[in-house]
C-alpha atoms as a PDB file:
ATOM      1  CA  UNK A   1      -1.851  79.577 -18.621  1.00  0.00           C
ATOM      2  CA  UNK A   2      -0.127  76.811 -19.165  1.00  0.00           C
ATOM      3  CA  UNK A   3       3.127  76.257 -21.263  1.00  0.00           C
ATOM      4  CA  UNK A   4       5.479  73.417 -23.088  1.00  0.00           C
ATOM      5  CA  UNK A   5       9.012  74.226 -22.892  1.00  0.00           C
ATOM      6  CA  UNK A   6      10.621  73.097 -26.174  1.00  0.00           C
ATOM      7  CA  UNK A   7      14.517  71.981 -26.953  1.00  0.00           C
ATOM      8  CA  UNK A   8      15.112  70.501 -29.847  1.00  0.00           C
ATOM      9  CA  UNK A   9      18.364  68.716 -29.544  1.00  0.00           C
ATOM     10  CA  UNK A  10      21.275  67.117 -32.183  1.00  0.00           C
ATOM     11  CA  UNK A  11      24.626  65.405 -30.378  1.00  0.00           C
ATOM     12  CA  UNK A  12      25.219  67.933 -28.032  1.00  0.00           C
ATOM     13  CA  UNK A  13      25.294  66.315 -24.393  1.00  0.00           C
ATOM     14  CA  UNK A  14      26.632  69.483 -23.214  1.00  0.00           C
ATOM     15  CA  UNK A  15      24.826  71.870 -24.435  1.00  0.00           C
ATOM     16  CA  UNK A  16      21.728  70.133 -23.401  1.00  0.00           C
ATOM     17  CA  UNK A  17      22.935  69.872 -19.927  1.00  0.00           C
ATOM     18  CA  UNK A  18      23.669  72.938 -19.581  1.00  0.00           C
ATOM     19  CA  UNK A  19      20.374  73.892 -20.957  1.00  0.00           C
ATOM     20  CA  UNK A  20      18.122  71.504 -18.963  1.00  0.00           C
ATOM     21  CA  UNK A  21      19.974  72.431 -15.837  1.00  0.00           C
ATOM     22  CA  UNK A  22      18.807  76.311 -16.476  1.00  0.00           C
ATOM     23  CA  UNK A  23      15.664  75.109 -17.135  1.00  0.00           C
ATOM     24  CA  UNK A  24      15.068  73.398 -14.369  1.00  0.00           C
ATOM     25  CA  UNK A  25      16.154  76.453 -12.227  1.00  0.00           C
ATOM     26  CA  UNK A  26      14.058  78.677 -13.244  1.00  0.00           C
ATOM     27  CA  UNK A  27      12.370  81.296 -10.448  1.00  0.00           C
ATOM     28  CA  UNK A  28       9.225  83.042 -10.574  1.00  0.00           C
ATOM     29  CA  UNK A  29       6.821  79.942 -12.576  1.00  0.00           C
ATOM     30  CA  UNK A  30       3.810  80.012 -10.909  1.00  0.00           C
ATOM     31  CA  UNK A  31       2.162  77.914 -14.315  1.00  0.00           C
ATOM     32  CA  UNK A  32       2.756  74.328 -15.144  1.00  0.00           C
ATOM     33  CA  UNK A  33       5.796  73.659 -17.525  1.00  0.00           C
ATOM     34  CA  UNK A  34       5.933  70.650 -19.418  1.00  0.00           C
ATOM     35  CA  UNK A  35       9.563  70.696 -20.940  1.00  0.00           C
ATOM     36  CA  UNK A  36       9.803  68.897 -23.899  1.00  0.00           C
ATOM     37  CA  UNK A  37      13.401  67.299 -25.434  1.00  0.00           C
ATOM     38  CA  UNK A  38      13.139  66.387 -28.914  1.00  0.00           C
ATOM     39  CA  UNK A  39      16.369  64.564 -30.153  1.00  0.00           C
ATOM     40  CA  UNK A  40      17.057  64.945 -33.624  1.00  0.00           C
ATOM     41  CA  UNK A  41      19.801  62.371 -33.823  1.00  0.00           C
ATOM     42  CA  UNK A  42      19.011  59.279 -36.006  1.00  0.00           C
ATOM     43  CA  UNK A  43      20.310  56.885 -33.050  1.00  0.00           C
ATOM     44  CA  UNK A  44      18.660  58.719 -30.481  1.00  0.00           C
ATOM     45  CA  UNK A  45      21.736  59.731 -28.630  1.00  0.00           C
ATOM     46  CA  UNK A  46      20.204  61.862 -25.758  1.00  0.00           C
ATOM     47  CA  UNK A  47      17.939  59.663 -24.499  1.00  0.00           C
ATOM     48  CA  UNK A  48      19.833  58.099 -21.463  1.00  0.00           C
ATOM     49  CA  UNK A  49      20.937  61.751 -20.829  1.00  0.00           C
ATOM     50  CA  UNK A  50      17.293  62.614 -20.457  1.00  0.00           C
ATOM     51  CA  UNK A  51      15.846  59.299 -18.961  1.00  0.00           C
ATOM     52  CA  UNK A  52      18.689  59.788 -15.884  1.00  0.00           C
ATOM     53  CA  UNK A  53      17.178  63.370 -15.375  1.00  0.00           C
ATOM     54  CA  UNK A  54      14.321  64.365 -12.975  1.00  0.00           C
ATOM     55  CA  UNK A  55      12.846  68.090 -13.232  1.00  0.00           C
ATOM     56  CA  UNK A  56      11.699  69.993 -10.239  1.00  0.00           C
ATOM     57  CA  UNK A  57       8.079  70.425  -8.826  1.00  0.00           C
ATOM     58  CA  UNK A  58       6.396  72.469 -11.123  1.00  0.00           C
ATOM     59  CA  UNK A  59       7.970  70.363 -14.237  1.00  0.00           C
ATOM     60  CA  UNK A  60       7.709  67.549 -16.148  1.00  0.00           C
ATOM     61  CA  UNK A  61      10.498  66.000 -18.882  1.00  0.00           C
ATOM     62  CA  UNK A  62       9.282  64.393 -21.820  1.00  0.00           C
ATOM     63  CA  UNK A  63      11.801  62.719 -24.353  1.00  0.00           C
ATOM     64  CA  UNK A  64      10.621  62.647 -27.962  1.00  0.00           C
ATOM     65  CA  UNK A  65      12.878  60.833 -30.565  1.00  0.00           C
ATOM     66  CA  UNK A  66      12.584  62.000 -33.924  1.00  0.00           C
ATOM     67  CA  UNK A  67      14.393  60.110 -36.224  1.00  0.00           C
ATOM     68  CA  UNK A  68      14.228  62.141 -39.715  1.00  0.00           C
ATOM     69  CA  UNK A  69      16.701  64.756 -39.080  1.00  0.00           C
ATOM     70  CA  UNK A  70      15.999  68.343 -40.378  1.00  0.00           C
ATOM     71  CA  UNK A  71      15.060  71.305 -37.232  1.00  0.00           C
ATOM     72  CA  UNK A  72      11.951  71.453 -38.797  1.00  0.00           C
ATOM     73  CA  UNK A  73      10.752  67.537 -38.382  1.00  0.00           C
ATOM     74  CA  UNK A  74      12.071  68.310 -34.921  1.00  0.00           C
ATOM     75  CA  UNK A  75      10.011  71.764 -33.986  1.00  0.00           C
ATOM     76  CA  UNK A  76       6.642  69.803 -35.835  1.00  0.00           C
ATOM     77  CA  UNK A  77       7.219  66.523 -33.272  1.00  0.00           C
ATOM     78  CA  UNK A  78       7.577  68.493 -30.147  1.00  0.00           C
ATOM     79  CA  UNK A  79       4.646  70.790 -31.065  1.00  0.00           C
ATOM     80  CA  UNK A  80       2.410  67.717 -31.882  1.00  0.00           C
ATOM     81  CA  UNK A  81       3.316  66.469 -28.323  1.00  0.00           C
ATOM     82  CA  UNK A  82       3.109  69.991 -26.713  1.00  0.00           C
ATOM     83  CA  UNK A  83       0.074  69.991 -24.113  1.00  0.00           C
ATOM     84  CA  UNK A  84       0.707  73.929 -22.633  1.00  0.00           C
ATOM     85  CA  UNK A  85      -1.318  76.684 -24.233  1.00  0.00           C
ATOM     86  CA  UNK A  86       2.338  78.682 -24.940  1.00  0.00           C
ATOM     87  CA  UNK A  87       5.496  77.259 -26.438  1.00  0.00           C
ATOM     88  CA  UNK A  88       8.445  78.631 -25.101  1.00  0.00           C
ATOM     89  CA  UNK A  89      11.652  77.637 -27.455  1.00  0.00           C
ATOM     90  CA  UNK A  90      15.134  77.112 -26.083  1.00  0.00           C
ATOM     91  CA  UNK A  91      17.888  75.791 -28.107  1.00  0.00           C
ATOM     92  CA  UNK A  92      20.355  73.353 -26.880  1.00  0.00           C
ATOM     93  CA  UNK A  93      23.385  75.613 -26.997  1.00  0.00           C
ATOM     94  CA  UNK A  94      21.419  78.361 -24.776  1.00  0.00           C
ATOM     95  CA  UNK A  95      21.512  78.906 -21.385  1.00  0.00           C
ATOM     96  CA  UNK A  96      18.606  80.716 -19.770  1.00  0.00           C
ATOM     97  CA  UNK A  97      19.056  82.856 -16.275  1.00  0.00           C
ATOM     98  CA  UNK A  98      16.937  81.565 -13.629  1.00  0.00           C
ATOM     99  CA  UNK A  99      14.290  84.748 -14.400  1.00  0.00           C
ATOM    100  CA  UNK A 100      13.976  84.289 -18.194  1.00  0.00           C
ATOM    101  CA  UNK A 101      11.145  82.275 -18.240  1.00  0.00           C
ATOM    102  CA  UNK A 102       9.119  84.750 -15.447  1.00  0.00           C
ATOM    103  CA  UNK A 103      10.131  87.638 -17.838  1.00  0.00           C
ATOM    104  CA  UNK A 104       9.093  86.116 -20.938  1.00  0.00           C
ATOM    105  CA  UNK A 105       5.905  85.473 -19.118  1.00  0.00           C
ATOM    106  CA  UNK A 106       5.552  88.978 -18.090  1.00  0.00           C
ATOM    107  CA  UNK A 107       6.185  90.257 -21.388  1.00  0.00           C
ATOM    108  CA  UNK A 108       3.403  88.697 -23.196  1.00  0.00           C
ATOM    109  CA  UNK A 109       0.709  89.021 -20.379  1.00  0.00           C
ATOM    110  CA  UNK A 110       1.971  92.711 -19.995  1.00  0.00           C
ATOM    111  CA  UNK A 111       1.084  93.285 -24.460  1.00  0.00           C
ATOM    112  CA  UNK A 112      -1.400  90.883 -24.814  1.00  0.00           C
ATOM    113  CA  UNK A 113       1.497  89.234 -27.657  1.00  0.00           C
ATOM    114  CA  UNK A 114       1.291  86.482 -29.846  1.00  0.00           C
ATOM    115  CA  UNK A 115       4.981  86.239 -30.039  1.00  0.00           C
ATOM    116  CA  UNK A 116       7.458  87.217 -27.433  1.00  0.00           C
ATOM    117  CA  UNK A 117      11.358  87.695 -28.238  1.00  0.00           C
ATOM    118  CA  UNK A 118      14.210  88.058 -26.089  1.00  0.00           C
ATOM    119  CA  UNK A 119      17.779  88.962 -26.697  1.00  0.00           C
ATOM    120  CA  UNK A 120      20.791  86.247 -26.653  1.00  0.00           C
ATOM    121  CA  UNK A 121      24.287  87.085 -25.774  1.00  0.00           C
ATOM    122  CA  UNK A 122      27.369  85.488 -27.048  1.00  0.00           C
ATOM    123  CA  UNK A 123      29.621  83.344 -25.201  1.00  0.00           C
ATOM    124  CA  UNK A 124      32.743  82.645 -27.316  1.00  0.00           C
ATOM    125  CA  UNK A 125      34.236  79.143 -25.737  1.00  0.00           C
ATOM    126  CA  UNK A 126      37.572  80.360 -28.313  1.00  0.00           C
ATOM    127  CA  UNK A 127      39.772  82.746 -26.260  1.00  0.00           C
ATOM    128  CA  UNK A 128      41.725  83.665 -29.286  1.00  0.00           C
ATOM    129  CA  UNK A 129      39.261  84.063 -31.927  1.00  0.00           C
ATOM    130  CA  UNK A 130      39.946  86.192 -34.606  1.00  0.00           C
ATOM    131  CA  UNK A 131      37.301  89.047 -35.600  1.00  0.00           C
ATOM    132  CA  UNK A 132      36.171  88.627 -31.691  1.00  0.00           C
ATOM    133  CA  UNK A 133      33.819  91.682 -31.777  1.00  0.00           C
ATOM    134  CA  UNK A 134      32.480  90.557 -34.768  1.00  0.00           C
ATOM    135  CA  UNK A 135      31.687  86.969 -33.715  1.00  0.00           C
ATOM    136  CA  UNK A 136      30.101  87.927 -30.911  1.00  0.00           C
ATOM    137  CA  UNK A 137      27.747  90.595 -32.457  1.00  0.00           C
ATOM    138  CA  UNK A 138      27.315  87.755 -35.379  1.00  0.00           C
ATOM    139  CA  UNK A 139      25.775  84.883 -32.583  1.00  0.00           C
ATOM    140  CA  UNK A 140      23.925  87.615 -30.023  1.00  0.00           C
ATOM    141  CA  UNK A 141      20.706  88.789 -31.227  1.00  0.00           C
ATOM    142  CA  UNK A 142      20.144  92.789 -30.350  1.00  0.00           C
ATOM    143  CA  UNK A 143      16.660  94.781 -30.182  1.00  0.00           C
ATOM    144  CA  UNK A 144      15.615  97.841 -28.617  1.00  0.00           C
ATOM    145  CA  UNK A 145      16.633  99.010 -25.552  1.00  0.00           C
ATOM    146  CA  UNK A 146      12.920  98.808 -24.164  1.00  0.00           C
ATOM    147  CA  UNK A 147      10.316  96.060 -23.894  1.00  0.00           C
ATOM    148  CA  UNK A 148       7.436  96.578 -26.598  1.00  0.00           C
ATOM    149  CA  UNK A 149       5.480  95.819 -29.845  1.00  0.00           C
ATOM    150  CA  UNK A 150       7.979  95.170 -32.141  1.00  0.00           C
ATOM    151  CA  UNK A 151       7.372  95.647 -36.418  1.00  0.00           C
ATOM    152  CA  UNK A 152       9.721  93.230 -37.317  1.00  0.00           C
ATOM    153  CA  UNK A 153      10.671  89.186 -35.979  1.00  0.00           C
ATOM    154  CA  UNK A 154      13.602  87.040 -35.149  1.00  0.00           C
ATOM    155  CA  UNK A 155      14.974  83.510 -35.350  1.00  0.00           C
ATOM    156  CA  UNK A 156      12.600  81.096 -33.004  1.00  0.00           C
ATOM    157  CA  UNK A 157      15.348  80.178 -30.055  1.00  0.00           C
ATOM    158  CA  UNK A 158      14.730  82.075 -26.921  1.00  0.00           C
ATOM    159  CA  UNK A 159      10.580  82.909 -28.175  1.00  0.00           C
ATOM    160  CA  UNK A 160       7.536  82.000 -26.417  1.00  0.00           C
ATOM    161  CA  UNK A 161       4.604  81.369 -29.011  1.00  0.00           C
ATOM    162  CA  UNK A 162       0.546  81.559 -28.413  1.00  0.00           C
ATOM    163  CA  UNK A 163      -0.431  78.277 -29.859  1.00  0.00           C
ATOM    164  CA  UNK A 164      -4.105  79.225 -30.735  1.00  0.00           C
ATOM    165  CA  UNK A 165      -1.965  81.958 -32.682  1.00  0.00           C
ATOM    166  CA  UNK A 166       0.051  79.630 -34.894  1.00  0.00           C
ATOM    167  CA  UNK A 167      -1.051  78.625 -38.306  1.00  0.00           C
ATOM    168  CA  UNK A 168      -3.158  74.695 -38.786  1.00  0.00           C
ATOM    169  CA  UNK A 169      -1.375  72.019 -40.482  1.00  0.00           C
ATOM    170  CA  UNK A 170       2.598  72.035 -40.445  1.00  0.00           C
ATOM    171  CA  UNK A 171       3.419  75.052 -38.848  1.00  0.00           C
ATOM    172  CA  UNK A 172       7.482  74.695 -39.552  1.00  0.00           C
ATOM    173  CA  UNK A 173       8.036  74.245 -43.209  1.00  0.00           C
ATOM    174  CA  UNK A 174       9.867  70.660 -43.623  1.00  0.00           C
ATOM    175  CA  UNK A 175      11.303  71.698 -47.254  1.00  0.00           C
ATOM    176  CA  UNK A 176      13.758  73.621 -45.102  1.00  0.00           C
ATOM    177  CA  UNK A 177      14.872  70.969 -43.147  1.00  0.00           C
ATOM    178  CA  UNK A 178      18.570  71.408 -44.269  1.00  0.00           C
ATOM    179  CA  UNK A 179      18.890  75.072 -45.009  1.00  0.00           C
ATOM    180  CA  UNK A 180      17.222  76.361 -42.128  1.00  0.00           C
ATOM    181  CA  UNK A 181      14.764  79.416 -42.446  1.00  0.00           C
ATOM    182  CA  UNK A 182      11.976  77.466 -41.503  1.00  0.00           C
ATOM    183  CA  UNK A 183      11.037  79.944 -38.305  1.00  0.00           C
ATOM    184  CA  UNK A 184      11.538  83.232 -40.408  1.00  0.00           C
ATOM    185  CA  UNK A 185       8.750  81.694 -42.555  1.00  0.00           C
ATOM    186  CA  UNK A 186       6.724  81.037 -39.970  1.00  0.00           C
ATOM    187  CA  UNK A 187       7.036  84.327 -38.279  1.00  0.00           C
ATOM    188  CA  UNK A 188       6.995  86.074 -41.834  1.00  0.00           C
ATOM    189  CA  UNK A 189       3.127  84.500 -41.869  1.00  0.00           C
ATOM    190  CA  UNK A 190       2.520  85.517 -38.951  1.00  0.00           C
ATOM    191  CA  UNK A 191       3.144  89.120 -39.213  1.00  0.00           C
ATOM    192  CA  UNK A 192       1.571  89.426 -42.416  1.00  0.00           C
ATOM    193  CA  UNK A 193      -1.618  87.670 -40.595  1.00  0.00           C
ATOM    194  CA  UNK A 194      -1.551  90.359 -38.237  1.00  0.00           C
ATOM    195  CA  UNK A 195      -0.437  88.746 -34.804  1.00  0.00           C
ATOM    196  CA  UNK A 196       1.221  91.137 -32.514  1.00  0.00           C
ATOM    197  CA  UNK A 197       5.216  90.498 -31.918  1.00  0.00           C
ATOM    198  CA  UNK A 198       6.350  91.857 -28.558  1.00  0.00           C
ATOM    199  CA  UNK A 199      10.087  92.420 -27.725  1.00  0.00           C
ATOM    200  CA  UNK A 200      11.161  91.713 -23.898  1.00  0.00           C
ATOM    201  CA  UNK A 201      14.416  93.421 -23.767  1.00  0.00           C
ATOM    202  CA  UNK A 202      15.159  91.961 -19.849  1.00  0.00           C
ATOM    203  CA  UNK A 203      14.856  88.141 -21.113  1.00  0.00           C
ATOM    204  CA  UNK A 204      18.024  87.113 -22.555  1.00  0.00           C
ATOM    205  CA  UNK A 205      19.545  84.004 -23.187  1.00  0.00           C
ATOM    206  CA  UNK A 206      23.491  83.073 -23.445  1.00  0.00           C
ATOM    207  CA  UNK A 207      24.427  81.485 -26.403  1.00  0.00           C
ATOM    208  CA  UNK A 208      27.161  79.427 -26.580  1.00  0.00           C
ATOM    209  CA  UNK A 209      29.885  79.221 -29.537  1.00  0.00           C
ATOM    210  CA  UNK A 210      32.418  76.491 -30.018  1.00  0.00           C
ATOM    211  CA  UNK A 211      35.621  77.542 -31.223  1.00  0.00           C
ATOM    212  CA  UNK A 212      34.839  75.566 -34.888  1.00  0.00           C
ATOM    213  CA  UNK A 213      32.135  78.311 -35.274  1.00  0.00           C
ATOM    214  CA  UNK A 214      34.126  81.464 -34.623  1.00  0.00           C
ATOM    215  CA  UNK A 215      35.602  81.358 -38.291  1.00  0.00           C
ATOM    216  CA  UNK A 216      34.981  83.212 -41.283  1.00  0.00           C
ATOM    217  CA  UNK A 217      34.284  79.597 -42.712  1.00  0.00           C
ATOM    218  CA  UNK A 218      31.433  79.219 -40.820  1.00  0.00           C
ATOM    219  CA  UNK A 219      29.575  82.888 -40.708  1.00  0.00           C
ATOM    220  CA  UNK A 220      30.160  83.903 -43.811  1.00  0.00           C
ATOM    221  CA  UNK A 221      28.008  80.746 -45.699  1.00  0.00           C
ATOM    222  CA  UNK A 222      25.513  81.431 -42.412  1.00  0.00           C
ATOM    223  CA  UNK A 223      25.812  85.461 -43.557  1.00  0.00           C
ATOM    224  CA  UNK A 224      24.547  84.140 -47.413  1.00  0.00           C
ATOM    225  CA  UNK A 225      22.093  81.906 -46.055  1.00  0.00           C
ATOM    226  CA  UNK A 226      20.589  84.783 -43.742  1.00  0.00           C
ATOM    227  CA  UNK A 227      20.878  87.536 -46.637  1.00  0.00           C
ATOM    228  CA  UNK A 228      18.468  85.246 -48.792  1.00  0.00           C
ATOM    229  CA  UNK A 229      15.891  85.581 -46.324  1.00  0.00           C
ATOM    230  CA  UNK A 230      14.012  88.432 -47.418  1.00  0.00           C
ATOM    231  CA  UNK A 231      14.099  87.396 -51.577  1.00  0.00           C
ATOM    232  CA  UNK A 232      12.689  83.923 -50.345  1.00  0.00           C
ATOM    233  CA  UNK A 233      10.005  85.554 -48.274  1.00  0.00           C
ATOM    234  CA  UNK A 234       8.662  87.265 -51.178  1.00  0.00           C
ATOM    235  CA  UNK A 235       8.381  83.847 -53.422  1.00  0.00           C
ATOM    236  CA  UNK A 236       7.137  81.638 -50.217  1.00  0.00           C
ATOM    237  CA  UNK A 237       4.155  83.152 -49.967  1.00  0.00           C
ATOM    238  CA  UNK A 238       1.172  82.027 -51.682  1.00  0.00           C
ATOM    239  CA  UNK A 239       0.861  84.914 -53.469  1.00  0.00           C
ATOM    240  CA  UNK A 240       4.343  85.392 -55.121  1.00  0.00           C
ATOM    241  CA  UNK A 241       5.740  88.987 -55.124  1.00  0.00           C
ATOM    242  CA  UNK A 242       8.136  88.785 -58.254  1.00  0.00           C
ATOM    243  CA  UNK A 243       8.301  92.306 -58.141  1.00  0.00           C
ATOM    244  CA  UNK A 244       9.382  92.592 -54.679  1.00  0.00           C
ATOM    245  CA  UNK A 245      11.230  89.421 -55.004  1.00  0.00           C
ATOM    246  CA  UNK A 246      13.405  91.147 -58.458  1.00  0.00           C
ATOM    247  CA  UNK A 247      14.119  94.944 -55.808  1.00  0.00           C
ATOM    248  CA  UNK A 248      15.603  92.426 -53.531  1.00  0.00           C
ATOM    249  CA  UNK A 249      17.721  90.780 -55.811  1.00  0.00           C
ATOM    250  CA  UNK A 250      19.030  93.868 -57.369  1.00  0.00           C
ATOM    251  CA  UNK A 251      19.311  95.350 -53.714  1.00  0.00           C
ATOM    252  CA  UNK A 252      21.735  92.059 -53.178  1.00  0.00           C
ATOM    253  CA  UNK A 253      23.849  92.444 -56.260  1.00  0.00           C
ATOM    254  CA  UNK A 254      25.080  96.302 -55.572  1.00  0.00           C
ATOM    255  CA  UNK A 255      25.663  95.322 -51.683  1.00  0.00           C
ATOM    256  CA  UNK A 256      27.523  91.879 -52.446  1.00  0.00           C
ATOM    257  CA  UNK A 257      29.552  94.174 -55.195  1.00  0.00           C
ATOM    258  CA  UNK A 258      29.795  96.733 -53.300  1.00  0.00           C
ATOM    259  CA  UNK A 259      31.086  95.326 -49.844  1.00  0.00           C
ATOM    260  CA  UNK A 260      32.648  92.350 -52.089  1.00  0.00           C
ATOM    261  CA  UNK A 261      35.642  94.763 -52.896  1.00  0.00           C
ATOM    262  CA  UNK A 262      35.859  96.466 -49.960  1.00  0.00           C
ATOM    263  CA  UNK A 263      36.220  93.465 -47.952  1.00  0.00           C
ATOM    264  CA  UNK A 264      38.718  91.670 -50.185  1.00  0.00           C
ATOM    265  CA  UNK A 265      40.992  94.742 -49.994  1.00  0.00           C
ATOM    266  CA  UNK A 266      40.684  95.042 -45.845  1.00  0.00           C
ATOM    267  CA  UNK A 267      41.199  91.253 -45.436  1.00  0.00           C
ATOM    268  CA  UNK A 268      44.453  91.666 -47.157  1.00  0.00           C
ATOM    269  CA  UNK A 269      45.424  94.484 -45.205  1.00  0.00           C
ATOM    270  CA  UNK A 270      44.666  92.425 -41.994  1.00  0.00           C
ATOM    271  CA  UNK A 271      42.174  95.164 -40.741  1.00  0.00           C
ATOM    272  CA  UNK A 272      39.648  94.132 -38.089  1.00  0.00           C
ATOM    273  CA  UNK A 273      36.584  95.662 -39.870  1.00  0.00           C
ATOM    274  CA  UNK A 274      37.263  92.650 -42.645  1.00  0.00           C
ATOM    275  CA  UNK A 275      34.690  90.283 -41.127  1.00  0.00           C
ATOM    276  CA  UNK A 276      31.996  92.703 -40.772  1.00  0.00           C
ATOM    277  CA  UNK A 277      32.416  93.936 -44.456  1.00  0.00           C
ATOM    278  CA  UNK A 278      32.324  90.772 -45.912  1.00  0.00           C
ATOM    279  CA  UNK A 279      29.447  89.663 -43.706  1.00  0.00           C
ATOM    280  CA  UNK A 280      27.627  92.692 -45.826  1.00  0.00           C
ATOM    281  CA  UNK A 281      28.497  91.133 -49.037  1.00  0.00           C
ATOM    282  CA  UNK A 282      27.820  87.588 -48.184  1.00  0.00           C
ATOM    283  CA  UNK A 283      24.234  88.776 -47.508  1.00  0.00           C
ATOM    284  CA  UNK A 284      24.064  90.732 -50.493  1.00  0.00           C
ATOM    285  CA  UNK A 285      24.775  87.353 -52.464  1.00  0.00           C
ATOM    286  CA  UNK A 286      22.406  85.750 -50.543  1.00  0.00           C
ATOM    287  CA  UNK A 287      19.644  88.323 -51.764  1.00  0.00           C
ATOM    288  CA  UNK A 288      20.903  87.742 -55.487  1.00  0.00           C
ATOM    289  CA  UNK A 289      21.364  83.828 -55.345  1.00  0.00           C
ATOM    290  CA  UNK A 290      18.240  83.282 -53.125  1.00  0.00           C
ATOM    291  CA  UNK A 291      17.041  80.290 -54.943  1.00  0.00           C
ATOM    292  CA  UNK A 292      20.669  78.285 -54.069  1.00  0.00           C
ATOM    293  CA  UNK A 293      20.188  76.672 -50.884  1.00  0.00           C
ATOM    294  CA  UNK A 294      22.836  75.472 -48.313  1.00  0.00           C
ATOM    295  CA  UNK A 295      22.496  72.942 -45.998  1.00  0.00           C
ATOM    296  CA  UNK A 296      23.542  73.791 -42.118  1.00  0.00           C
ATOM    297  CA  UNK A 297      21.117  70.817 -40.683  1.00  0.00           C
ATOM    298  CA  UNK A 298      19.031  67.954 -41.445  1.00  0.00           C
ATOM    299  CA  UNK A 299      21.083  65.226 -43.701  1.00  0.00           C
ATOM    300  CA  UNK A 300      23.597  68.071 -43.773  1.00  0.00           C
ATOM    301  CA  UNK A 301      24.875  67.234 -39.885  1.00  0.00           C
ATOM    302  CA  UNK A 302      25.067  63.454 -41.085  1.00  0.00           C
ATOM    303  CA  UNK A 303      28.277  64.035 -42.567  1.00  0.00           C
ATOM    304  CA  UNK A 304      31.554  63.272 -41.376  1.00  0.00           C
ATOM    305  CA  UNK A 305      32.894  66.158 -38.515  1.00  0.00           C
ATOM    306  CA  UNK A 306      30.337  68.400 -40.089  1.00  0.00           C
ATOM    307  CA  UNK A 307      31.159  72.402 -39.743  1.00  0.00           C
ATOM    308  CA  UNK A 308      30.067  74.082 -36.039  1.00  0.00           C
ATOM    309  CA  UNK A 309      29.720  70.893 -34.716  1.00  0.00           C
END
């Protein structure tokens, strides 16, 4: 086994520290790792950060620079430079424990998996956010309580891929370069292929939040964008599912109606379960309006102080 550690990066010098450092301390590798740092930025911003860095025995540190920005160009450069027979994705606000990688390991050799995920847990960097439980439930990612085939997938930080498993050609989809949704389409393709998705419950990540992300301003567009998910899936394919596509749809209008109201009224009130109500009804709209697309990367982060930046 071999295996090419992937971060794909955008202006965050910290994150990415904090990232490479847990990389580089990982325990329990007995495989070569190539770790692979794909900067996103236009200007190249990390690459000093990178050059000044050297990994431990066991490692190597590639920089890749690609300019086009969109998370997809980025996750399509790395793989095309990606020598190891498994792809293990870290994203550059994550922080791994020095036994993640072992366990992630474990998990697929112990299923025989395709795809291996692995639960993240919230760090909110805001000591006073508002709707605290609910940020951090809305930036951890939760499975079952046990490690195991799984029926259903999650977002592509904290995975580790089989490459012979992943589809020819351009295995992220670059017309979602802004939007984002570009590894639920992948992993969508995958399941319906057949590969076998694995859950390791004891590999989890720490995700970091900056204070401009723990706002209703910031989850509830991510909570639309998420909600469209499984309408888009159903008109991605290349057989189009109209049908399925239409019960989605109608699925989204009596949830964003539904939990529309209810939210409104305990917002107003000033009750905590707010956030988590409209979260419902943000993803409901997304079902309905799954055709309008909004942009969280790519040209999107170009922008002056962009949002959750």
């Amino acid at each position: 086994m071999t295996i090419s550690l992937i971060i794909p990066t955008f202006r965050r010098p910290q994150g990415l520290k904090t990232a490479l450092a847990s990389v580089f301390s990982q325990t329990g590798v007995t495989v070569p790792v190539q770790v692979i740092v794909c900067d996103n930025s236009p200007e190249g911003s990390a690459r000093d950060q990178v050059a000044a860095l050297t990994p431990p025995d066991g490692q190597t540190l590639v920089y890749l620079h690609e300019p086009s920005p969109g998370v997809a160009n980025a996750r399509n450069t790395a793989l095309n430079a990606a020598t190891g027979e498994f792809i293990l994705f870290l994203d550059d606000d994550e922080e791994a424990p020095a036994d993640w990688a072992s366990k992630m390991i474990a998990a697929q050799k112990a299923y025989d998996a395709d795809v291996v995920f692995g639960p993240v847990t919230a760090r909110l960097l805001s000591p006073s956010a508002q709707f605290r439980p609910y940020f951090e439930a809305f930036f951890s990612r939760f499975g079952p309580s046990e490690s195991g085939p799984i029926p259903d997938y999650y977002g592509c930080g904290n995975s580790l891929l089989r490459r012979a498993a992943l589809p020819e050609g351009e295995v992220f989809d670059t017309n979602r370069n802004n939007c984002g949704g570009e590894d639920d389409k992948l992993f969508y393709g995958m399941r319906a292929a057949g590969k076998k998705m694995v859950w390791a419950a004891d590999a989890f990540v720490w995700e970091d939040v900056p204070e401009s992300r723990s706002t209703l301003n910031y989850t509830l567009p991510r909570a639309f964008a998420y909600g469209q998910g499984p309408s888009t899936s159903a008109m991605a394919g290349e057989i189009k599912k109209p049908f399925t596509c239409a019960y989605w749809m109608l699925n989204g209008l009596v949830q964003a109606t539904v939990f529309g109201g209810a939210g409104v009224a305990l917002y107003a009130t000033g009750s905590k379960a707010a956030a988590r109500i409209l979260d419902k009804a943000a993803r409901g709209a997304g079902k309905l309006i799954w055709f309008h697309k909004l942009g969280f990367y790519g040209t999107a982060l170009l922008k002056p102080n962009p949002a959750g930046r």
